[in-house]
Protein backbone atom coordinates (compact mmCIF):
# COMPACT_ATOMS: atom_id res chain seq x y z
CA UNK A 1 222.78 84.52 -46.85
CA UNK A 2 225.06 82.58 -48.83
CA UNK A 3 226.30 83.71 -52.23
CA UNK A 4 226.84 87.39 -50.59
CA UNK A 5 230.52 88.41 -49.04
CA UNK A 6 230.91 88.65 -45.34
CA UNK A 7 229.59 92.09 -44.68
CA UNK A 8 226.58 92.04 -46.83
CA UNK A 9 223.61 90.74 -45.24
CA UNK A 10 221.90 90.70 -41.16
CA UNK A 11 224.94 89.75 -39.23
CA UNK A 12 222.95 87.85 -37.15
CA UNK A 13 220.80 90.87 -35.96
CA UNK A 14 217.10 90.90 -36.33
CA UNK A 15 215.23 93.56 -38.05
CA UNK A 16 213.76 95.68 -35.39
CA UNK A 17 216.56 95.59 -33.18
CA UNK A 18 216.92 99.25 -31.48
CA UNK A 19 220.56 100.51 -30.65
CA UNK A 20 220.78 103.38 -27.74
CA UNK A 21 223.27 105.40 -30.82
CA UNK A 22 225.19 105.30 -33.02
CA UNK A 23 228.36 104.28 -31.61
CA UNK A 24 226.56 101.58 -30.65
CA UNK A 25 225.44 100.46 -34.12
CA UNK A 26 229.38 100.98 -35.06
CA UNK A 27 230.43 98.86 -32.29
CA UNK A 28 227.54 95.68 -33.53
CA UNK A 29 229.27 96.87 -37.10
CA UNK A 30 225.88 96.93 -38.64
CA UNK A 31 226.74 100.59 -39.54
CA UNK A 32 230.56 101.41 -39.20
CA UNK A 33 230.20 105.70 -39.33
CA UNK A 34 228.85 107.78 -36.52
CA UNK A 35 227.69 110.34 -38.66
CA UNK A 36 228.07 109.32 -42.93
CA UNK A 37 224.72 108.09 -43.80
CA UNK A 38 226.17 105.39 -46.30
CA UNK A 39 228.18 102.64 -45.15
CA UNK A 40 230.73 100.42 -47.81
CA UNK A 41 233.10 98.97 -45.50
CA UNK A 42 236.31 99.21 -46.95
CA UNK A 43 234.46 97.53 -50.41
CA UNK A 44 232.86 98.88 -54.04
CA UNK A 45 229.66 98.25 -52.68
CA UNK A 46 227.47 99.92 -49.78
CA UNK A 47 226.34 97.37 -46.83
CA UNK A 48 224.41 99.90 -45.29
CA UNK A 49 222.24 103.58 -44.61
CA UNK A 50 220.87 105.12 -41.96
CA UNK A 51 218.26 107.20 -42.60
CA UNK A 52 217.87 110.44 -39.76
CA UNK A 53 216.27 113.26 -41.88
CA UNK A 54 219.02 114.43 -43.14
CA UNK A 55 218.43 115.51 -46.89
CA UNK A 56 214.70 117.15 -47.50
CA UNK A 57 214.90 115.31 -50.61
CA UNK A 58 214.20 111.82 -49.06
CA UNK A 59 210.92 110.04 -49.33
CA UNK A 60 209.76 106.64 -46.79
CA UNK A 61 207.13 104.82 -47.47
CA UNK A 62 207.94 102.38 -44.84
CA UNK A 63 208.66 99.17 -47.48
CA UNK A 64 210.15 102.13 -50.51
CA UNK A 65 212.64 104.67 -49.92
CA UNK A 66 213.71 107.27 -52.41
CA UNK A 67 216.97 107.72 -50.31
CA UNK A 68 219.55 111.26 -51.10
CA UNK A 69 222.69 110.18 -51.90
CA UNK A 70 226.19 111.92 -49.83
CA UNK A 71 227.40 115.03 -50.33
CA UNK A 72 227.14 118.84 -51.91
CA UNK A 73 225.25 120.03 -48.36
CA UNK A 74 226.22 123.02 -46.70
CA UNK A 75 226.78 121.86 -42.76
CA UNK A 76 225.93 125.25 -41.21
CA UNK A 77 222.71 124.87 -43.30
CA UNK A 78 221.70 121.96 -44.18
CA UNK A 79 220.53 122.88 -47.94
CA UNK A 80 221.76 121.10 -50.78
CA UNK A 81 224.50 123.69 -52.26
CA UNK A 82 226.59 121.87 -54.81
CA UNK A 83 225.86 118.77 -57.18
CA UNK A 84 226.79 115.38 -55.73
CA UNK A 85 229.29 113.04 -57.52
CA UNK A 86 229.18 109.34 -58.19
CA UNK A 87 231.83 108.75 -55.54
CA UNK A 88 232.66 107.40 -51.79
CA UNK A 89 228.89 106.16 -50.56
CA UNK A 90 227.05 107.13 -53.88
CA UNK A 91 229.39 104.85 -56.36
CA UNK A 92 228.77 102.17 -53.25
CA UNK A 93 224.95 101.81 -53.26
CA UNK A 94 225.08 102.08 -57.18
CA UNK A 95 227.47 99.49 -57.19
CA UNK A 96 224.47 97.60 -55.00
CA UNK A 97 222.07 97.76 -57.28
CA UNK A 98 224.15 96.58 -60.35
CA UNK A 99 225.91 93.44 -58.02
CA UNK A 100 222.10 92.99 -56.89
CA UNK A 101 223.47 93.14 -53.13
CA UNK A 102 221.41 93.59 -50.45
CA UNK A 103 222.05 96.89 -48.13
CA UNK A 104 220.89 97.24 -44.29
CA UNK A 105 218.44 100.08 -43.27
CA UNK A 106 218.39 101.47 -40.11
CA UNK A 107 215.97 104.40 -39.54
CA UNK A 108 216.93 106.96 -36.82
CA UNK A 109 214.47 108.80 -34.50
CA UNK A 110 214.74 111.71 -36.28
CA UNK A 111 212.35 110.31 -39.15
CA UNK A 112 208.56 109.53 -38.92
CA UNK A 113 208.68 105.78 -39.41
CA UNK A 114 211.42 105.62 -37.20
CA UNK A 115 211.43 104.57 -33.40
CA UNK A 116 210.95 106.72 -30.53
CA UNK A 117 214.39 106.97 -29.64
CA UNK A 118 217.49 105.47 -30.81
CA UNK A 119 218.42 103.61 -33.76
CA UNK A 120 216.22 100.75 -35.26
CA UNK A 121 218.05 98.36 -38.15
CA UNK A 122 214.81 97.78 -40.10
CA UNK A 123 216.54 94.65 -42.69
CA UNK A 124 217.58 94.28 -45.88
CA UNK A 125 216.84 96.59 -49.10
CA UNK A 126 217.51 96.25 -52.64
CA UNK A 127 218.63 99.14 -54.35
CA UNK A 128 216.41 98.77 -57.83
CA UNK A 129 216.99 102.16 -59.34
CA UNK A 130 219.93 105.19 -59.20
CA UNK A 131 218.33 108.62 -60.85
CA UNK A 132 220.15 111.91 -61.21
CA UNK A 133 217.63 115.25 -60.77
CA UNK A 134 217.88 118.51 -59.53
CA UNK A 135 217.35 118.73 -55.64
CA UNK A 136 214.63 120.57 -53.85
CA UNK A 137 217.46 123.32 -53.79
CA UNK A 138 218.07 123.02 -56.98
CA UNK A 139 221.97 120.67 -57.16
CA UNK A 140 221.88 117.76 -58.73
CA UNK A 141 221.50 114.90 -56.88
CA UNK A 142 221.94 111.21 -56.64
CA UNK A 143 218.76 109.27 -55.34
CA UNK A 144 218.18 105.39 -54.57
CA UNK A 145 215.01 103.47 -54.72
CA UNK A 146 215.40 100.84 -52.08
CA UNK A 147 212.92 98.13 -51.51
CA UNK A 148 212.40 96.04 -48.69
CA UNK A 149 213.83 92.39 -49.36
């Protein structure tokens, strides 16, 4: 994929490749984190989300996803207690969408359209579209529209 820096892009991994966990999609660096959803790699922008079910707020429709950006979630519960920020992960995939980057998806088992078990990466997305609304919960959140590239 020239044109894009280094990190941006398959890495020579095809879509539909399933990893055992995620250490092992840290250790193929397709996704760094073993548990933050958003990935920038040290840069402005985001290479790359998992999505494992995490935020109620999400929405996959296999090519679309109206992904929840990081943060404001109580970890004992799981609801969305605070607003989230344009910072860390959120200022990376908005930074995406504006340097038209491409960002890997990997879908975890947790999620319907994801694999039986495992980890799948699942290509590149497009971030087209960054809206700010109140979450199921009621915080503020950050959501992406990512399409498939």
């Amino acid at each position: 994929m020239s044109g894009y820096p280094k990190n941006v892009g398959h890495l020579n991994i095809a879509p539909g490749t399933i990893f055992k966990d995620r250490a092992a999609l840290s250790k193929k660096r397709v996704h760094g984190p073993t548990q933050a959803g958003i990935w920038n790699d040290g840069s402005e922008y985001a290479v790359s989300i998992v999505v494992s079910g995490g935020y109620v707020d999400d929405k996959d429709s296999v090519s679309t996803l109206l992904y929840t950006g990081q943060g404001g979630r109580d970890p004992s519960t799981g609801r969305q207690v605070s607003d989230q920020e344009l910072t860390r992960g959120n200022k990376g995939l908005f930074n995406s969408m504006k340097l038209k980057f491409p960002v890997r998806v990997i879908r975890g088992y947790q999620v319907e359209h994801g694999p039986s078990s495992g980890y799948r990466y699942d290509g590149l997305f497009m971030v087209k579209r960054a809206i700010v609304e109140p979450s199921i919960d009621g915080p503020l959140i950050w959501r992406f529209e990512l399409v498939s590239h």
